[in-house]
PDB file of N, CA and C in Angstrom:
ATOM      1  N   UNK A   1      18.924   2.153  83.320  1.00  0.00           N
ATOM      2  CA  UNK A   1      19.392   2.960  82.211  1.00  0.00           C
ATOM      3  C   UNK A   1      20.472   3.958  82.668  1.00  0.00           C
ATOM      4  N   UNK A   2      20.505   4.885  83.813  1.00  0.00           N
ATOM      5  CA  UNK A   2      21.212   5.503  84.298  1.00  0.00           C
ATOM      6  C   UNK A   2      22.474   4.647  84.633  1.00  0.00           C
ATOM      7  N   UNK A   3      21.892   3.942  85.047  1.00  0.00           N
ATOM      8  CA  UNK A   3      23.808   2.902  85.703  1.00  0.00           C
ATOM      9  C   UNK A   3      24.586   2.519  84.313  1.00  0.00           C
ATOM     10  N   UNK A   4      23.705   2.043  83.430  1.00  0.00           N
ATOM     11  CA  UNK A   4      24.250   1.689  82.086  1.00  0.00           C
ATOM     12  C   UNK A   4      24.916   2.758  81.624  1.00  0.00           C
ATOM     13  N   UNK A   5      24.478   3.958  81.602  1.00  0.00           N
ATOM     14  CA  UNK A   5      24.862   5.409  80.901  1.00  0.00           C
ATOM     15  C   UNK A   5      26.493   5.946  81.891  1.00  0.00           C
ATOM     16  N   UNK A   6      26.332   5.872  82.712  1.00  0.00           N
ATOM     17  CA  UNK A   6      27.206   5.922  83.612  1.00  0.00           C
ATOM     18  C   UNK A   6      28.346   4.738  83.971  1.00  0.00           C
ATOM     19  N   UNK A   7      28.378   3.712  83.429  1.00  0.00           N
ATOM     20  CA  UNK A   7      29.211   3.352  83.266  1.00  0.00           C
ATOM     21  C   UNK A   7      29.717   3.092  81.357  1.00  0.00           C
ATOM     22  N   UNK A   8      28.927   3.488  80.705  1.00  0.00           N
ATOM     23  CA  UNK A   8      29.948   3.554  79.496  1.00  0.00           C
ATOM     24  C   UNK A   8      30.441   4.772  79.460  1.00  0.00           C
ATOM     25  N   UNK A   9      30.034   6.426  80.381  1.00  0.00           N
ATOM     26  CA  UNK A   9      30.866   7.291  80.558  1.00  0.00           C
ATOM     27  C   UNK A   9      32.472   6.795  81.112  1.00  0.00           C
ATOM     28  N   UNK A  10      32.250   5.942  82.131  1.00  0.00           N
ATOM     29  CA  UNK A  10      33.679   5.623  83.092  1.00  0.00           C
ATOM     30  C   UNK A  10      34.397   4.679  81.978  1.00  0.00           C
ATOM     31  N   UNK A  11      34.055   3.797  81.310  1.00  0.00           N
ATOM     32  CA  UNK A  11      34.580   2.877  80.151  1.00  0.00           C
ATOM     33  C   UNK A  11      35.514   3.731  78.982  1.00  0.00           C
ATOM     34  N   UNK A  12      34.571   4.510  78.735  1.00  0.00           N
ATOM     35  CA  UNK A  12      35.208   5.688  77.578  1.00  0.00           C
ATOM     36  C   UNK A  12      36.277   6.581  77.797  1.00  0.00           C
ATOM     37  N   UNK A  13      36.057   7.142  79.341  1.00  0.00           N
ATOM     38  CA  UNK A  13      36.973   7.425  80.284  1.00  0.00           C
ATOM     39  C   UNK A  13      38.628   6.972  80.214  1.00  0.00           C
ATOM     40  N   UNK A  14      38.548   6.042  80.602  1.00  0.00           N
ATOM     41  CA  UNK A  14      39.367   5.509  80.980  1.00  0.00           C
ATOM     42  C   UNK A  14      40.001   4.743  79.442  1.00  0.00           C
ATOM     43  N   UNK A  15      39.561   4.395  78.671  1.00  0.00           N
ATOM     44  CA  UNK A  15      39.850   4.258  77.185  1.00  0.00           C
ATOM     45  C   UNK A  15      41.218   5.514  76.874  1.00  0.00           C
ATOM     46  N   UNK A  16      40.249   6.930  76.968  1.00  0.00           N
ATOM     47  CA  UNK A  16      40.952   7.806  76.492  1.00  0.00           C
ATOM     48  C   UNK A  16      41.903   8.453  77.420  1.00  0.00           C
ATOM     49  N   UNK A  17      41.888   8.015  78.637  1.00  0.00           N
ATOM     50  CA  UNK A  17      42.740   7.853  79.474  1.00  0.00           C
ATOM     51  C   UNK A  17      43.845   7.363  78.938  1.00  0.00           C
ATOM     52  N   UNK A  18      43.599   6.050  78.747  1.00  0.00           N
ATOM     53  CA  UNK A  18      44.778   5.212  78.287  1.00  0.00           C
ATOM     54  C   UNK A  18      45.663   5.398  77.159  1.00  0.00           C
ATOM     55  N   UNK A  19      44.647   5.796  75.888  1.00  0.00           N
ATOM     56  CA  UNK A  19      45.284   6.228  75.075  1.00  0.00           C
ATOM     57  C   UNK A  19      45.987   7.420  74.851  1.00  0.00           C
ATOM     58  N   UNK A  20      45.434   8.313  75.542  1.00  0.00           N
ATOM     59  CA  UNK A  20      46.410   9.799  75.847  1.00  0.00           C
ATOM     60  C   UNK A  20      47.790   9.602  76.261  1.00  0.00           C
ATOM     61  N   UNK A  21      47.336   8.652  77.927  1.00  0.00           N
ATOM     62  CA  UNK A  21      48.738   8.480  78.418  1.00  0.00           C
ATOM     63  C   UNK A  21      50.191   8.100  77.026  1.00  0.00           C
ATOM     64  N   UNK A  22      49.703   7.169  75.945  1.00  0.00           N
ATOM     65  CA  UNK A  22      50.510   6.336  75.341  1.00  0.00           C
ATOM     66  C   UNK A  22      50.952   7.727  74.506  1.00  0.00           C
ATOM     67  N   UNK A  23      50.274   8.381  73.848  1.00  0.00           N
ATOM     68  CA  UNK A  23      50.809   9.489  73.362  1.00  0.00           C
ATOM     69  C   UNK A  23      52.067  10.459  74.501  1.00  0.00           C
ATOM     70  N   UNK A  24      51.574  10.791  75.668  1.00  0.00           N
ATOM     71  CA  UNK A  24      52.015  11.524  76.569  1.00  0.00           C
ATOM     72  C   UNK A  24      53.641  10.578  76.671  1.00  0.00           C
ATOM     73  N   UNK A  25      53.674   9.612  77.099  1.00  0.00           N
ATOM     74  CA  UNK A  25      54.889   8.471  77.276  1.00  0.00           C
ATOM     75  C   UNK A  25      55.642   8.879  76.031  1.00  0.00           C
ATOM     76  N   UNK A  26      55.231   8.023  75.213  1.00  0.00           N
ATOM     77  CA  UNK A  26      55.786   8.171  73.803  1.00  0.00           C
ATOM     78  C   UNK A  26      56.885   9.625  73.762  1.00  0.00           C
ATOM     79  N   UNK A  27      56.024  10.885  73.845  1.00  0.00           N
ATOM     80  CA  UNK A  27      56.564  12.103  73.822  1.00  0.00           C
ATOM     81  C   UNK A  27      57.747  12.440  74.657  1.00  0.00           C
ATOM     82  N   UNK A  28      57.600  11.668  76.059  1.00  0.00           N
ATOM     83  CA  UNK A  28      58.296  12.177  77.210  1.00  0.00           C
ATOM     84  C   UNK A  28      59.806  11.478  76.689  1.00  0.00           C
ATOM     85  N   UNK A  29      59.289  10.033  76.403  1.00  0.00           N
ATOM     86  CA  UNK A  29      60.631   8.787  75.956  1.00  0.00           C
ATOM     87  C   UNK A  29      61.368   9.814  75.173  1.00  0.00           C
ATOM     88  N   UNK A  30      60.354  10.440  74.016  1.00  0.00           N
ATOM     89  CA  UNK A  30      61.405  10.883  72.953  1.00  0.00           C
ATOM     90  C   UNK A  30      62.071  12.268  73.224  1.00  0.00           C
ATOM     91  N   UNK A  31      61.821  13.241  74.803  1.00  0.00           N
ATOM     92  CA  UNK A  31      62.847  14.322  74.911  1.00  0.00           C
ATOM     93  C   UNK A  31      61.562  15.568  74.266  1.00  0.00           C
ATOM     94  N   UNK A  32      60.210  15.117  74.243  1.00  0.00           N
ATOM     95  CA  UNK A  32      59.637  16.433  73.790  1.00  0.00           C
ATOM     96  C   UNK A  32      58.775  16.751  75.156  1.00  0.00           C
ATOM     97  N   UNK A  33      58.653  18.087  74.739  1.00  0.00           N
ATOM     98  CA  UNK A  33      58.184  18.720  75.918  1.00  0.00           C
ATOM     99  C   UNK A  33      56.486  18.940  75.847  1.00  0.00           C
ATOM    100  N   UNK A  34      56.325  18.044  76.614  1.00  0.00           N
ATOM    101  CA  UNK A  34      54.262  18.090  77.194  1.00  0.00           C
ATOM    102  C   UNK A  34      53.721  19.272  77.558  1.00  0.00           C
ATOM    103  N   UNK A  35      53.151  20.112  76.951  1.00  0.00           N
ATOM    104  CA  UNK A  35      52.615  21.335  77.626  1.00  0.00           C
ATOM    105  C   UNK A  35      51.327  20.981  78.617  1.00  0.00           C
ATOM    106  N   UNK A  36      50.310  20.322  77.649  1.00  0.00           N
ATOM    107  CA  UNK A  36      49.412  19.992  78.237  1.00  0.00           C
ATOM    108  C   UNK A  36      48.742  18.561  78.626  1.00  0.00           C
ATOM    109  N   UNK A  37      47.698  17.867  79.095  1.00  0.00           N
ATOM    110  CA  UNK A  37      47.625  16.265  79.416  1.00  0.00           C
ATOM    111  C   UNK A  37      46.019  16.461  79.467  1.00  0.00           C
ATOM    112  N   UNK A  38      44.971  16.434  78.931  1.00  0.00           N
ATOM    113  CA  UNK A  38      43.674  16.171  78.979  1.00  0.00           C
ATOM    114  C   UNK A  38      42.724  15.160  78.711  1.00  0.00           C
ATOM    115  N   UNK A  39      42.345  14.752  79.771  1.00  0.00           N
ATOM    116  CA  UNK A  39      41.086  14.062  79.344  1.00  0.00           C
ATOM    117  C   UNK A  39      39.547  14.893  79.045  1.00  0.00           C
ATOM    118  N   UNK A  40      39.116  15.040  78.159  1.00  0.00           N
ATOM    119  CA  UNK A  40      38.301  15.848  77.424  1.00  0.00           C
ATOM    120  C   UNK A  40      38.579  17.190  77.072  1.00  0.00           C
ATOM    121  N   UNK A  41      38.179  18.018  76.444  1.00  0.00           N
ATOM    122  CA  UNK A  41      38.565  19.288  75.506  1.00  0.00           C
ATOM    123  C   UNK A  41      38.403  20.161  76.186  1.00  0.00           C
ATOM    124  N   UNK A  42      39.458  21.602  76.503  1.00  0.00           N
ATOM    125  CA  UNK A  42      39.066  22.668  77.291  1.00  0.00           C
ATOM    126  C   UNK A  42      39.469  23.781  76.416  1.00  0.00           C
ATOM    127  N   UNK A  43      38.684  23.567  74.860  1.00  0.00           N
ATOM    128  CA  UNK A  43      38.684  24.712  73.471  1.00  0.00           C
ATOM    129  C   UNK A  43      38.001  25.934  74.364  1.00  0.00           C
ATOM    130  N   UNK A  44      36.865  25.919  74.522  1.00  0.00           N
ATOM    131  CA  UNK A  44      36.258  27.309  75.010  1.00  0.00           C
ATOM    132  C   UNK A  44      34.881  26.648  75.917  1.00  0.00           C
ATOM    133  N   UNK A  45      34.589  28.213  77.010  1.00  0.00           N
ATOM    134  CA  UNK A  45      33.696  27.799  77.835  1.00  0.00           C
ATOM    135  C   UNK A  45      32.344  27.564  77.171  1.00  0.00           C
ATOM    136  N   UNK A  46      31.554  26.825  77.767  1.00  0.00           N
ATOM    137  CA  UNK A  46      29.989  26.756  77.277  1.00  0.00           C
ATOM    138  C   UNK A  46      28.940  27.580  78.429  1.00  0.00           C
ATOM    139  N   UNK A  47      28.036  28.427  77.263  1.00  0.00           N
ATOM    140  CA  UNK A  47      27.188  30.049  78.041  1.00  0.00           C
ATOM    141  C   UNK A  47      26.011  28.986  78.122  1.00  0.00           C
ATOM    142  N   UNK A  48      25.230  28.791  78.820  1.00  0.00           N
ATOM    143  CA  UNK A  48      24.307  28.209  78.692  1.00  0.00           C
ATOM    144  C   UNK A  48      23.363  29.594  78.502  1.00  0.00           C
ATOM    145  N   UNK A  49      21.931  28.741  77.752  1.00  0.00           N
ATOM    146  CA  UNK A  49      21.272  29.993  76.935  1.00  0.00           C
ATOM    147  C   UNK A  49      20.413  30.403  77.987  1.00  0.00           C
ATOM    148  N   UNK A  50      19.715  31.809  78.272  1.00  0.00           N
ATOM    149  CA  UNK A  50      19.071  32.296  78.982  1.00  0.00           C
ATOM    150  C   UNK A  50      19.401  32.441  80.206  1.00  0.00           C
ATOM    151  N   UNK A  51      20.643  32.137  80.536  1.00  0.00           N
ATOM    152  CA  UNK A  51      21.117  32.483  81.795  1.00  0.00           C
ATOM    153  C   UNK A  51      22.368  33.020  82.039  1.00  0.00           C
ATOM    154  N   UNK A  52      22.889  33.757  83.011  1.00  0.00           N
ATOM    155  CA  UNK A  52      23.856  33.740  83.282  1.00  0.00           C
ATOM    156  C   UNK A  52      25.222  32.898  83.496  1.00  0.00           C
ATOM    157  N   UNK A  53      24.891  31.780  83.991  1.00  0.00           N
ATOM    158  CA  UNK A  53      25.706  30.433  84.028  1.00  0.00           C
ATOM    159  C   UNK A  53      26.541  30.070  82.678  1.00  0.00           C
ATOM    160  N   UNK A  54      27.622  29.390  82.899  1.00  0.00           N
ATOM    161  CA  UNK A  54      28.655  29.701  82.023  1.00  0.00           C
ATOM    162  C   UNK A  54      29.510  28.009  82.997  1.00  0.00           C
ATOM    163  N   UNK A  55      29.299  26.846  81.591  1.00  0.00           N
ATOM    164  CA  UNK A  55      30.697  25.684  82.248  1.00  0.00           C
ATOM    165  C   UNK A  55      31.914  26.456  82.041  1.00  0.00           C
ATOM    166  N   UNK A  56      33.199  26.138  82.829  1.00  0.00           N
ATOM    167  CA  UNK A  56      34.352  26.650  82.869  1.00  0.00           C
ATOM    168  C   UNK A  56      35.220  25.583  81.350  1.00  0.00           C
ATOM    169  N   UNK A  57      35.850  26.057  80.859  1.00  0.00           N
ATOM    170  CA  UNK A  57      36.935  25.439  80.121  1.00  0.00           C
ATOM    171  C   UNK A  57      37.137  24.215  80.660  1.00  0.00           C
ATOM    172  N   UNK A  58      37.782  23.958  82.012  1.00  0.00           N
ATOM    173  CA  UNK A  58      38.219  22.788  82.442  1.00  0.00           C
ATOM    174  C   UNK A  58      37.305  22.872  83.190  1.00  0.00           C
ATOM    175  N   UNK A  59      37.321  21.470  83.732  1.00  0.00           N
ATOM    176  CA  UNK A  59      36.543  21.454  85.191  1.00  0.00           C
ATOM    177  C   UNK A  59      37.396  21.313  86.471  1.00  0.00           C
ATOM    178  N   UNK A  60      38.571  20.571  85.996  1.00  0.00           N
ATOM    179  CA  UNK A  60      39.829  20.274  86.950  1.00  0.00           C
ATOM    180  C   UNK A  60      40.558  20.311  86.181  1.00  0.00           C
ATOM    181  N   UNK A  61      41.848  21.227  87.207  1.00  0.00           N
ATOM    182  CA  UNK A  61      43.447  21.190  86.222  1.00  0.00           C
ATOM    183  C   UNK A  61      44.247  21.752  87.278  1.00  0.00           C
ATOM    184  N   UNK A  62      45.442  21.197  87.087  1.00  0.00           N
ATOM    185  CA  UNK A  62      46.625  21.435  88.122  1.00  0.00           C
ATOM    186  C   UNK A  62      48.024  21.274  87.418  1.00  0.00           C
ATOM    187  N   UNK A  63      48.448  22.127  87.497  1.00  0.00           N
ATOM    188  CA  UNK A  63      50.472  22.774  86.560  1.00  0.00           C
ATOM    189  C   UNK A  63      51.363  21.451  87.889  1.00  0.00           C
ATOM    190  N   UNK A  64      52.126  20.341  87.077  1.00  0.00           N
ATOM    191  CA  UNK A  64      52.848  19.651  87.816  1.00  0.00           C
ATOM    192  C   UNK A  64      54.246  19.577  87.169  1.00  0.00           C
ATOM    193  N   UNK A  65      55.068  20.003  87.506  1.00  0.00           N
ATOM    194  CA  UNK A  65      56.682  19.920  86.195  1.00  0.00           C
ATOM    195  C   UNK A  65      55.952  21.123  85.261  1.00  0.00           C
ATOM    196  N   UNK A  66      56.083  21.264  84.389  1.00  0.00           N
ATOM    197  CA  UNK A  66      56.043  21.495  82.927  1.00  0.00           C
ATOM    198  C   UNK A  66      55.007  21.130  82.230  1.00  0.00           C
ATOM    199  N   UNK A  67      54.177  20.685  82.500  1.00  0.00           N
ATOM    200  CA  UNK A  67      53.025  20.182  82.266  1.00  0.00           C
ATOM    201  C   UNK A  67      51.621  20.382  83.229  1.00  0.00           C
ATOM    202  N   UNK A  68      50.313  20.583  82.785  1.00  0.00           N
ATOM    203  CA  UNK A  68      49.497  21.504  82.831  1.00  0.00           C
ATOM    204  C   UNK A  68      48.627  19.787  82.866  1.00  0.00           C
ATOM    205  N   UNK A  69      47.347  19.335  84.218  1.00  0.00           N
ATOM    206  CA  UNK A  69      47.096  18.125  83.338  1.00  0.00           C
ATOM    207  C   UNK A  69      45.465  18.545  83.863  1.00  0.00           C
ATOM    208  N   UNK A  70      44.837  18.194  83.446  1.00  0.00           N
ATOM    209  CA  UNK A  70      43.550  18.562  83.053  1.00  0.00           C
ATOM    210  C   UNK A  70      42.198  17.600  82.528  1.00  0.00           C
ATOM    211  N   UNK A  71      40.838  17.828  82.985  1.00  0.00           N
ATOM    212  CA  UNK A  71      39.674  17.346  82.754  1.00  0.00           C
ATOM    213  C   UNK A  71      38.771  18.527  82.278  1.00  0.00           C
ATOM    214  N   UNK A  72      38.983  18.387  80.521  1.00  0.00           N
ATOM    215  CA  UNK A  72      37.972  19.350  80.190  1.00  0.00           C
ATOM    216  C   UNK A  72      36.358  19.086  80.120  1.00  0.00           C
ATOM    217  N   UNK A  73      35.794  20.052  79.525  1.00  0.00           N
ATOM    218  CA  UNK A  73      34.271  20.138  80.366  1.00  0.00           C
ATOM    219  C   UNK A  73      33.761  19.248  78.533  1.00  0.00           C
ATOM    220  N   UNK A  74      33.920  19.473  77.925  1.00  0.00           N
ATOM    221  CA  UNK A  74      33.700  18.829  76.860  1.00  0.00           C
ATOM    222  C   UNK A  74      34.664  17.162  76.672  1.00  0.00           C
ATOM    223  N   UNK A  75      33.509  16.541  77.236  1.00  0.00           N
ATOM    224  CA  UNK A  75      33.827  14.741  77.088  1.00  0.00           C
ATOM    225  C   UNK A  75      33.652  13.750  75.676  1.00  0.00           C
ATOM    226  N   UNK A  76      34.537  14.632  74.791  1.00  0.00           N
ATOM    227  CA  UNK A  76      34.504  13.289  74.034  1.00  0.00           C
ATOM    228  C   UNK A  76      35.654  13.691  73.279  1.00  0.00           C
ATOM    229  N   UNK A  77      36.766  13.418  74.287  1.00  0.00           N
ATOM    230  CA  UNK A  77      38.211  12.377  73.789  1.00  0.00           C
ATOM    231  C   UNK A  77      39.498  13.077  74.275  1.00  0.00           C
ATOM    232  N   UNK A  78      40.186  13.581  74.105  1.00  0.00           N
ATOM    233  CA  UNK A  78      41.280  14.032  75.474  1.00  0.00           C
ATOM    234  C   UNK A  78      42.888  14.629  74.346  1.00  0.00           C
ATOM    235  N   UNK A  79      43.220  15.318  74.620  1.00  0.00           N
ATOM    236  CA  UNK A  79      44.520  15.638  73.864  1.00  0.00           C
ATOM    237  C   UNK A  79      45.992  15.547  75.138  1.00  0.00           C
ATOM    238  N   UNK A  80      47.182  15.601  74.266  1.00  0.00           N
ATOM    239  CA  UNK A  80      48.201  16.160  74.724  1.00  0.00           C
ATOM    240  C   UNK A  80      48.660  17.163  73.842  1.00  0.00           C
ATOM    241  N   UNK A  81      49.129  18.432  74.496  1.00  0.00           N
ATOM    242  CA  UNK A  81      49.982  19.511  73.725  1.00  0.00           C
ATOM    243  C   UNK A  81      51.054  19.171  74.093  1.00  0.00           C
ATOM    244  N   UNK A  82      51.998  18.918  72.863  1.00  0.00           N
ATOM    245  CA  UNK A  82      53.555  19.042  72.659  1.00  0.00           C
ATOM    246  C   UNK A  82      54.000  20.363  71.787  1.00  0.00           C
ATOM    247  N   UNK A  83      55.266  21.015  72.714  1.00  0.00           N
ATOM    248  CA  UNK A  83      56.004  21.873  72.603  1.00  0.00           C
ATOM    249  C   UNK A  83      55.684  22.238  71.102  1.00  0.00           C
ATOM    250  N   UNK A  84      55.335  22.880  70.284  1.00  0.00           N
ATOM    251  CA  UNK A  84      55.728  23.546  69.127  1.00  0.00           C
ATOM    252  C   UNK A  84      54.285  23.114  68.089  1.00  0.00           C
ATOM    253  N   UNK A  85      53.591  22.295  68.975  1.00  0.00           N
ATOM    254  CA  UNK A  85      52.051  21.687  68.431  1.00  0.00           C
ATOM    255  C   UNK A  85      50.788  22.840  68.350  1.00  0.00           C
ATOM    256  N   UNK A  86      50.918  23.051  66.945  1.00  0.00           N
ATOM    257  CA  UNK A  86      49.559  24.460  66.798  1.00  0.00           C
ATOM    258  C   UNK A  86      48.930  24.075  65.487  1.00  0.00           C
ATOM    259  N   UNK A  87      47.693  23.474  65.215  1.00  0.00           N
ATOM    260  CA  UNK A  87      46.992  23.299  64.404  1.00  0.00           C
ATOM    261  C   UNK A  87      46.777  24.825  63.239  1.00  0.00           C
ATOM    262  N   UNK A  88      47.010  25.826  63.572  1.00  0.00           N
ATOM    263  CA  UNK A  88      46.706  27.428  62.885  1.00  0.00           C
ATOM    264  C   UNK A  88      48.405  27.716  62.208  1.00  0.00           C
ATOM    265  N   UNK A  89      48.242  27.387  60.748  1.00  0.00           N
ATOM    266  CA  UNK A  89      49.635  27.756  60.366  1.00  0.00           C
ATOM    267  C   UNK A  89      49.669  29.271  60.339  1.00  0.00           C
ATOM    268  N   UNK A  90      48.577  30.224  61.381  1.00  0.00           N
ATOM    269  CA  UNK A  90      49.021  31.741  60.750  1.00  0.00           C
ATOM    270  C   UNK A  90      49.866  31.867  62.270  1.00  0.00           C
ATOM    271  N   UNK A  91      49.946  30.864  63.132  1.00  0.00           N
ATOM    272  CA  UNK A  91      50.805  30.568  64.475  1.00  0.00           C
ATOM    273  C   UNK A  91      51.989  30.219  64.343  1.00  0.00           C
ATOM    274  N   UNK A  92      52.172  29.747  63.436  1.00  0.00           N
ATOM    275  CA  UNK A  92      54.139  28.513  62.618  1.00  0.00           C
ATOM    276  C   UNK A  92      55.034  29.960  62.925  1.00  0.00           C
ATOM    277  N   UNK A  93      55.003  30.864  62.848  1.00  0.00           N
ATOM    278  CA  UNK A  93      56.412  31.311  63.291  1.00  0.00           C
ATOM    279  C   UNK A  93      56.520  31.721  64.847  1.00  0.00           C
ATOM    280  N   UNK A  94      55.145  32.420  65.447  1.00  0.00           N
ATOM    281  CA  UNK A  94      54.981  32.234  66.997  1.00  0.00           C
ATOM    282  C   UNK A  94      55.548  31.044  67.208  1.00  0.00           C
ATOM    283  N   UNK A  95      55.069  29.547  67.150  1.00  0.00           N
ATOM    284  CA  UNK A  95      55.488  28.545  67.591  1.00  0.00           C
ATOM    285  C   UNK A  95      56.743  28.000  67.394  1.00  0.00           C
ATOM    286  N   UNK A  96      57.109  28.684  66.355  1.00  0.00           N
ATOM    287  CA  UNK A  96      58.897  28.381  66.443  1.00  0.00           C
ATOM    288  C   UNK A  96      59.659  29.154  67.023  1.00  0.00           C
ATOM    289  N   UNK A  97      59.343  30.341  67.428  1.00  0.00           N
ATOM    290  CA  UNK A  97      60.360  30.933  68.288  1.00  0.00           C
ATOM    291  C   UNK A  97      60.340  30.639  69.413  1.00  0.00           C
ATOM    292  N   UNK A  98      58.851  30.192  70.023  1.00  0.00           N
ATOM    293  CA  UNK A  98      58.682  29.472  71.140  1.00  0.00           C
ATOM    294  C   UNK A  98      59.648  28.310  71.590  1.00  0.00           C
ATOM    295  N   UNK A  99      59.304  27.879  70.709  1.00  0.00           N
ATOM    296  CA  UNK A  99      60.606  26.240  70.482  1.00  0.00           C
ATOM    297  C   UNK A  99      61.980  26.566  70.549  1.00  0.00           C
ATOM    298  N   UNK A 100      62.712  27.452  69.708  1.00  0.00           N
ATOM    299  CA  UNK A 100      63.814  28.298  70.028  1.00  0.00           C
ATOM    300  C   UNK A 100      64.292  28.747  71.608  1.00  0.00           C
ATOM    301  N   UNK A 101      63.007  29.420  71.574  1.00  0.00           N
ATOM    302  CA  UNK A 101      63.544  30.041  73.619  1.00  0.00           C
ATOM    303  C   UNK A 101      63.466  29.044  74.384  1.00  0.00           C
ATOM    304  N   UNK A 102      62.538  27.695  74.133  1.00  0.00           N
ATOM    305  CA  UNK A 102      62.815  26.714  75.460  1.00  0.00           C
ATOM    306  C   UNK A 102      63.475  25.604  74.741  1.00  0.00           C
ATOM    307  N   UNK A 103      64.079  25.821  73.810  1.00  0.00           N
ATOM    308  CA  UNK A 103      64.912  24.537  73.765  1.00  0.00           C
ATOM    309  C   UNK A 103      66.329  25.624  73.688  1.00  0.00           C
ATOM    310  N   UNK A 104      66.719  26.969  73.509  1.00  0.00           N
ATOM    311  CA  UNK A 104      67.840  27.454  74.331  1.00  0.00           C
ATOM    312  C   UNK A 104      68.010  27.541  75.754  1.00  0.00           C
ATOM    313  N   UNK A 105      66.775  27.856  76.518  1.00  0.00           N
ATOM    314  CA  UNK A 105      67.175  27.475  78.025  1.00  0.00           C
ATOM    315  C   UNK A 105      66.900  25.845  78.332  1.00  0.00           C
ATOM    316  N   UNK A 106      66.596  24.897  77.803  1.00  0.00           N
ATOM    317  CA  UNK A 106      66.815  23.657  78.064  1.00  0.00           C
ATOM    318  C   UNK A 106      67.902  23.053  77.876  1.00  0.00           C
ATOM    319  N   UNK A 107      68.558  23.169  76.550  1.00  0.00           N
ATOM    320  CA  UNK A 107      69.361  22.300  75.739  1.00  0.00           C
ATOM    321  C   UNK A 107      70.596  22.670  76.725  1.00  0.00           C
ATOM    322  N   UNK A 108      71.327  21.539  77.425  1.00  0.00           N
ATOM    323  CA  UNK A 108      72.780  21.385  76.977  1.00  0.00           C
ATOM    324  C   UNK A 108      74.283  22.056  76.709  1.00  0.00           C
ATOM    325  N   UNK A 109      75.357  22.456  76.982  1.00  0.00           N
ATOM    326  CA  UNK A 109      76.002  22.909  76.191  1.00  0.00           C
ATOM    327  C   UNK A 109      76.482  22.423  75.242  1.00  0.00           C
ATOM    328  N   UNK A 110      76.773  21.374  75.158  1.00  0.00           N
ATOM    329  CA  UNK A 110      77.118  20.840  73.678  1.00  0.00           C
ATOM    330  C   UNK A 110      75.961  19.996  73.070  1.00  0.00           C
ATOM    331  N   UNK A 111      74.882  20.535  72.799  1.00  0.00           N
ATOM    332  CA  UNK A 111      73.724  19.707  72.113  1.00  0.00           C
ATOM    333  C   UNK A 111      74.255  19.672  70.540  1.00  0.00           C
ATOM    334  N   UNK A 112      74.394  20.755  70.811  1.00  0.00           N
ATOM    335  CA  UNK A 112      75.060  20.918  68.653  1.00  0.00           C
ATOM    336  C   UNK A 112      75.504  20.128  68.262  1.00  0.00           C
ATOM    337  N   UNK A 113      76.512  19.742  69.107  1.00  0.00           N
ATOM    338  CA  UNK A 113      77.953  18.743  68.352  1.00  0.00           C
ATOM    339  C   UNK A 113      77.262  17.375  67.694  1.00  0.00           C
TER     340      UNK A 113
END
């Protein structure tokens, strides 16, 4: 039962592995900027009850380029953050000025034209 359980963890794994990556590609092909790369969710830490002990957000994560890539502690399913990506519309103008300042120090001199 354990080996069974443990390998449809690594199956699922690697599923959302795969499918992240295709999002992550996709993004890179099209010139947008990846903030983040996760396989499972690193929303907020988990307190476990009656104790002091506390899981971390991630469990592993390391900043490579411009991108942040990561194994959150919550396993079931994996995101990428792209540049200007905020689910909270009371964030839509934070996130556009954001977009503004790094796509003025990114862009080009003649991107306009």
């Amino acid at each position: 039962m354990l080996l069974t359980l443990a390998s449809l963890v690594v199956v699922l794994g690697v599923l959302i592995f795969v499918h992240e990556l295709g999002h992550f590609l996709v993004a890179k092909a099209c010139g947008v900027k990846c903030e983040k790369f996760y396989v499972g969710f690193d929303f907020f830490e988990f307190h476990i009850p009656f104790t002091n002990w506390k899981i971390p957000r991630a469990l592993v994560k390391c900043q490579w380029g411009e991108t942040e890539y990561g194994i959150g502690s919550l396993p079931l399913g994996g995101y990428v953050k792209m540049l200007g990506q905020d689910d909270d519309p009371r964030n839509a103008e934070q996130e556009a000025e954001r977009i503004r300042a790094a796509g003025s120090a990114t862009a080009p001199p003649n991107a306009a034209l």
